[in-house]
N, C-alpha and C. Protein backbone atom coordinates (compact mmCIF):
# COMPACT_ATOMS: atom_id res chain seq x y z
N UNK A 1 3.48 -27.46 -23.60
CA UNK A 1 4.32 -28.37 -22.87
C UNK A 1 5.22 -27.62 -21.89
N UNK A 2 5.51 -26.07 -22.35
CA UNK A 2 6.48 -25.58 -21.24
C UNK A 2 5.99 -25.36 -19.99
N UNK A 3 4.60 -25.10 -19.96
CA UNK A 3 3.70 -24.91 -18.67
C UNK A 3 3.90 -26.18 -17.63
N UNK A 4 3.67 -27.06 -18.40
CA UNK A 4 4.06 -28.88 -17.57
C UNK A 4 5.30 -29.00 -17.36
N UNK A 5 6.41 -28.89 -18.22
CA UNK A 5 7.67 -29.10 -18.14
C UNK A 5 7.82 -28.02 -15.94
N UNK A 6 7.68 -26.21 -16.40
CA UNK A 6 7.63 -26.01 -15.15
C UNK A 6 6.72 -25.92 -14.28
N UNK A 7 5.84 -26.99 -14.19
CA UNK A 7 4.71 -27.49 -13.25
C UNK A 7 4.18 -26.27 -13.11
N UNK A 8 3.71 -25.22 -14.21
CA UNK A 8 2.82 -24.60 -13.62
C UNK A 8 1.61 -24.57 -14.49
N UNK A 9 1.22 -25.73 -13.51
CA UNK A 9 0.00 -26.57 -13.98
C UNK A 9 -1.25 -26.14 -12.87
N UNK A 10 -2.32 -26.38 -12.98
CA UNK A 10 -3.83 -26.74 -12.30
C UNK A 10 -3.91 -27.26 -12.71
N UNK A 11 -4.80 -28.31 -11.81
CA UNK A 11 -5.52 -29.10 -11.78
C UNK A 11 -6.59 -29.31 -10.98
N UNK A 12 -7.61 -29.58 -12.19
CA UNK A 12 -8.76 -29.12 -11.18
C UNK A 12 -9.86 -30.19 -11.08
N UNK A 13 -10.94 -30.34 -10.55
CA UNK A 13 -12.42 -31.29 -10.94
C UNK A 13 -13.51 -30.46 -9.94
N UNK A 14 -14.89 -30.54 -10.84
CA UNK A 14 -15.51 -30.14 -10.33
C UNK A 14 -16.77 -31.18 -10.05
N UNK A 15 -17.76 -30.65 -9.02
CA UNK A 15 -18.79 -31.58 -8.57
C UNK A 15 -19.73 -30.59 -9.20
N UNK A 16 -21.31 -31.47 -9.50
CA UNK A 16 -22.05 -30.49 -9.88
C UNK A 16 -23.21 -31.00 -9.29
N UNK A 17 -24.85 -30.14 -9.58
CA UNK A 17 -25.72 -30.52 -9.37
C UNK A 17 -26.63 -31.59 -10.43
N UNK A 18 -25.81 -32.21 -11.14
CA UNK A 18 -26.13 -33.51 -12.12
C UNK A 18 -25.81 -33.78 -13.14
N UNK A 19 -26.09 -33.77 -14.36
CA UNK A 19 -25.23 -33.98 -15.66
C UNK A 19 -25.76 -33.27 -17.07
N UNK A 20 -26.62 -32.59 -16.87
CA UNK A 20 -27.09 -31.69 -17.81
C UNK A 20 -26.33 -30.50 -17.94
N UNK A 21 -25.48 -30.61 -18.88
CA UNK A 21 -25.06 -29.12 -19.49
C UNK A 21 -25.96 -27.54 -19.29
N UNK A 22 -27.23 -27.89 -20.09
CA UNK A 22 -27.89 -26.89 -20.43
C UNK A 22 -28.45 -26.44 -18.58
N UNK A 23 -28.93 -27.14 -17.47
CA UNK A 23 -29.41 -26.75 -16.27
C UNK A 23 -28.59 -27.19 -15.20
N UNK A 24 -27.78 -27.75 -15.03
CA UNK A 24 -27.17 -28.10 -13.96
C UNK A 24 -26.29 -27.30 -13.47
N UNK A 25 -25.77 -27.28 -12.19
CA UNK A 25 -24.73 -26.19 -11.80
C UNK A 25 -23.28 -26.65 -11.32
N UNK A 26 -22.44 -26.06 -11.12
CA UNK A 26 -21.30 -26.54 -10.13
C UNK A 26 -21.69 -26.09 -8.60
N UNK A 27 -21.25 -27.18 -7.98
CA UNK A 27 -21.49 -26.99 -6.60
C UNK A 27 -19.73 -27.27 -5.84
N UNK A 28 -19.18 -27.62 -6.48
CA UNK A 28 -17.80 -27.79 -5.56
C UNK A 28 -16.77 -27.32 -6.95
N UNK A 29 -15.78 -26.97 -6.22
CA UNK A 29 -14.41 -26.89 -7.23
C UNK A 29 -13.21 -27.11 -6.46
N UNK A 30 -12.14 -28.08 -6.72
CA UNK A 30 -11.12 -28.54 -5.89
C UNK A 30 -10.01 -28.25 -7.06
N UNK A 31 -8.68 -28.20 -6.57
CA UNK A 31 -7.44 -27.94 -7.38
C UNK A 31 -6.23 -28.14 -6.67
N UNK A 32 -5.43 -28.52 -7.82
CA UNK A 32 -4.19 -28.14 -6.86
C UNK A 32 -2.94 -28.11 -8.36
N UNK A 33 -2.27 -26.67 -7.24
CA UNK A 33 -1.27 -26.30 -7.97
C UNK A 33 0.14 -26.90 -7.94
N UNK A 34 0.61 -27.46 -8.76
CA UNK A 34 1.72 -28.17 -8.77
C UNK A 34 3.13 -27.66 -8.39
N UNK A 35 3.05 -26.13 -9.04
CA UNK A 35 4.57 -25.12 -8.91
C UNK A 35 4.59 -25.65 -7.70
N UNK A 36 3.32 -25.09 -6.50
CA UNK A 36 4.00 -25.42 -4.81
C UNK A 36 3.22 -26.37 -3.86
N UNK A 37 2.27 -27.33 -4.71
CA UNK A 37 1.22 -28.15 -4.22
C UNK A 37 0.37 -27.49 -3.22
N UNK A 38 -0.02 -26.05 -3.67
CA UNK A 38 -1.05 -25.87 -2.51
C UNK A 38 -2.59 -26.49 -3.25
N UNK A 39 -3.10 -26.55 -2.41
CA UNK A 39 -4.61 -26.97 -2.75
C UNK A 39 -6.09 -25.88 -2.36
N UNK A 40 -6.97 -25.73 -3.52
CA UNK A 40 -8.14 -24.81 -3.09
C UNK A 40 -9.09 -26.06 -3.32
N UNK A 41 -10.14 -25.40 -2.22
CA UNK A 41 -11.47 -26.38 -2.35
C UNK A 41 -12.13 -24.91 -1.90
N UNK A 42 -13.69 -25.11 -2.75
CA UNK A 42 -14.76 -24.14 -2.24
C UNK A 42 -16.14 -25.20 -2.85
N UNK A 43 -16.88 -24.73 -2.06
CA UNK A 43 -18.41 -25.00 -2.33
C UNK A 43 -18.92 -23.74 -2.64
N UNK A 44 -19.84 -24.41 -3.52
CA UNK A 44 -20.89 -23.40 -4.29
C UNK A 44 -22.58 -23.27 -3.95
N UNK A 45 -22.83 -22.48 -3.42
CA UNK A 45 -24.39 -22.28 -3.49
C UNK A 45 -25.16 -22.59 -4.54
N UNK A 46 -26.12 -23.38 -5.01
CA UNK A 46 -26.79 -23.80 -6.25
C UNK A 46 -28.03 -22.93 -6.27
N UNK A 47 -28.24 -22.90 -7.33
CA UNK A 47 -29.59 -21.92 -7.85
C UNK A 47 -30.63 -22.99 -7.52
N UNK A 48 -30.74 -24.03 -8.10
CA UNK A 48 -31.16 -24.98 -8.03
C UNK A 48 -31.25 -25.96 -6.90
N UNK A 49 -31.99 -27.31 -7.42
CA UNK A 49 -31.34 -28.42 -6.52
C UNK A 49 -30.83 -29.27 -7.10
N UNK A 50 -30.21 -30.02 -6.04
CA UNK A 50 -28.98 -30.85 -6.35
C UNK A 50 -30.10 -32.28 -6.68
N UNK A 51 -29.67 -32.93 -7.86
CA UNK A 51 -30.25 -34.03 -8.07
C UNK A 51 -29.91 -35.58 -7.25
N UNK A 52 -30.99 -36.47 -6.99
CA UNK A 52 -30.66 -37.34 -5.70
C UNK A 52 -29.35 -38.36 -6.66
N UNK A 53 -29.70 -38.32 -7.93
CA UNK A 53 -28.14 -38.95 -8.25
C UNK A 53 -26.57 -38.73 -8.17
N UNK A 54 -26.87 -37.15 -7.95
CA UNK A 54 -25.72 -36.40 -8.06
C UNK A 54 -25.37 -36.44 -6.38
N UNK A 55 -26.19 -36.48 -5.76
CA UNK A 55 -25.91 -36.69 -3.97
C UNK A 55 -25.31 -37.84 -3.87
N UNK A 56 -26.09 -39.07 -4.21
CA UNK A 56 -25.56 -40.09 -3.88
C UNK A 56 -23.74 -40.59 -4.65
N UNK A 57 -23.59 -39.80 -6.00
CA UNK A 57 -22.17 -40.02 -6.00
C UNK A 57 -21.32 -39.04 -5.05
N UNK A 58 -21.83 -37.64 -5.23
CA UNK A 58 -20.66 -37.33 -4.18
C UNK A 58 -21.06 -36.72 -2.82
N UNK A 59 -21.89 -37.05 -2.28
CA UNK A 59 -22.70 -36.72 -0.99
C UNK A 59 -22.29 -35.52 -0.42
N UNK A 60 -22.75 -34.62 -1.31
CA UNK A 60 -23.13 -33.13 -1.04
C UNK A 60 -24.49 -32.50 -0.97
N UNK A 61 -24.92 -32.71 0.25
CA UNK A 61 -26.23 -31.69 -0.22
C UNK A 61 -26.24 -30.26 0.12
N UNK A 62 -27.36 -29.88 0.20
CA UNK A 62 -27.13 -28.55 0.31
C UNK A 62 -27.09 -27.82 1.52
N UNK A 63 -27.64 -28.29 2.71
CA UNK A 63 -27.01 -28.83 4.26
C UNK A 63 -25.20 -28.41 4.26
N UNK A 64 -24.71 -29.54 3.31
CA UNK A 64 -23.35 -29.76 3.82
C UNK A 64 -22.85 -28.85 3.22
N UNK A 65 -23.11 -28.14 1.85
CA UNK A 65 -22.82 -26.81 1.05
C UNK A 65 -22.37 -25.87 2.44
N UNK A 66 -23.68 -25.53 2.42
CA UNK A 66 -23.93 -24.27 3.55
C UNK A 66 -23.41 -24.56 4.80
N UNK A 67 -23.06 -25.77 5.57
CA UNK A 67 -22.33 -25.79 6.60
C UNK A 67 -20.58 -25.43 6.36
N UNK A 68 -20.19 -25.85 4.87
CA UNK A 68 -18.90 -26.17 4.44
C UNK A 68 -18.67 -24.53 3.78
N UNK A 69 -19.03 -23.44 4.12
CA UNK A 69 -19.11 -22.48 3.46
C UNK A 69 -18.96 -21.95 2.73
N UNK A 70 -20.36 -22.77 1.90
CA UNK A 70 -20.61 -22.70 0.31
C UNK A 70 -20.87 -20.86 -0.08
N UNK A 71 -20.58 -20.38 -1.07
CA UNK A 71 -20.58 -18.94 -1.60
C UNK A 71 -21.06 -19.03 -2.76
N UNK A 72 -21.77 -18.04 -3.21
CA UNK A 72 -22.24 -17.53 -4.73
C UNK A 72 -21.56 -18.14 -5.66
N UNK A 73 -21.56 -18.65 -7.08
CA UNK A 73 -20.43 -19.17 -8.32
C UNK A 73 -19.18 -17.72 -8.41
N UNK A 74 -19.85 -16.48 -8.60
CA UNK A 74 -19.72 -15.52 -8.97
C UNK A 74 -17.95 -15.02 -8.10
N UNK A 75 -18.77 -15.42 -6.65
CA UNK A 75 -17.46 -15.01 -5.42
C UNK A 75 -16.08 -16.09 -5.51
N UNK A 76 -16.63 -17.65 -5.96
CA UNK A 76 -16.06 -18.89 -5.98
C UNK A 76 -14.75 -18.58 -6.74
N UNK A 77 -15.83 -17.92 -8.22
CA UNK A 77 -14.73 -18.43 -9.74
C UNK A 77 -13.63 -17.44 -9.24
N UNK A 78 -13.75 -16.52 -8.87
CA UNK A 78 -13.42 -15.31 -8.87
C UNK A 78 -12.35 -15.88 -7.97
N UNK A 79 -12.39 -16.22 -6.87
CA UNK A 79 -11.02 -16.89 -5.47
C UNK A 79 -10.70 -18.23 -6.62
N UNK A 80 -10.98 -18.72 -7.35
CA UNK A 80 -10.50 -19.80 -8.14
C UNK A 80 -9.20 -19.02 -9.29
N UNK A 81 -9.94 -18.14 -9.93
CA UNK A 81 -9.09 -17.44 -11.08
C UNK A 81 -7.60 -16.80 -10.18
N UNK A 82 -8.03 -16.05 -8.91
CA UNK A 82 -6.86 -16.03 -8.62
C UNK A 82 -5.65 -17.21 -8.03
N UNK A 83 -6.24 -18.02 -7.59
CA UNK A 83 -6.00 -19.17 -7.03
C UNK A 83 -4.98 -19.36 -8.35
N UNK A 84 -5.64 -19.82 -9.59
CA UNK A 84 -4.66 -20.56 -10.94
C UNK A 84 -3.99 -19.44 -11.26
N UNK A 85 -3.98 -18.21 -11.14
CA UNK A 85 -3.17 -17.16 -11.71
C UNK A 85 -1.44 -17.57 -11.37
């Protein structure tokens, strides 16, 4: 509770390439930090493909990944971890 009490909170949601645990990937990660309300967004390069259900809720394909300059998970988590630090 003391973390909330001084808003130093994340908050985060991620988009993925569908709903399977075991094969699916993250393709987006958005946040925002409360201490000073900044906000991170990154796209993720998928190993995979993105399933046409998973497009049609959040209309990402892999087009808009790579135009939106989607990066490796590896480079993402990594600007994310510091991001919540």
């Amino acid at each position: 509770m003391s973390a909330y009490k001084s808003k130093n909170v994340v908050i985060y949601d991620l988009e993925t390439t569908g709903l399977s645990l075991e094969s699916d990937e993250m393709i987006q990660i958005s946040a925002l930090r409360l201490s000073d309300g900044k906000r991170f967004n990154r796209f993720v390069l998928p190993k995979g493909e993105i399933s046409k259900k998973a497009i049609l809720t959040h209309g990402y394909d892999l087009e808009h990944i790579i135009k939106n300059g989607g990066k490796v998970a590896k480079e993402v988590l990594k600007d994310f971890v510091e991001f919540a630090s």
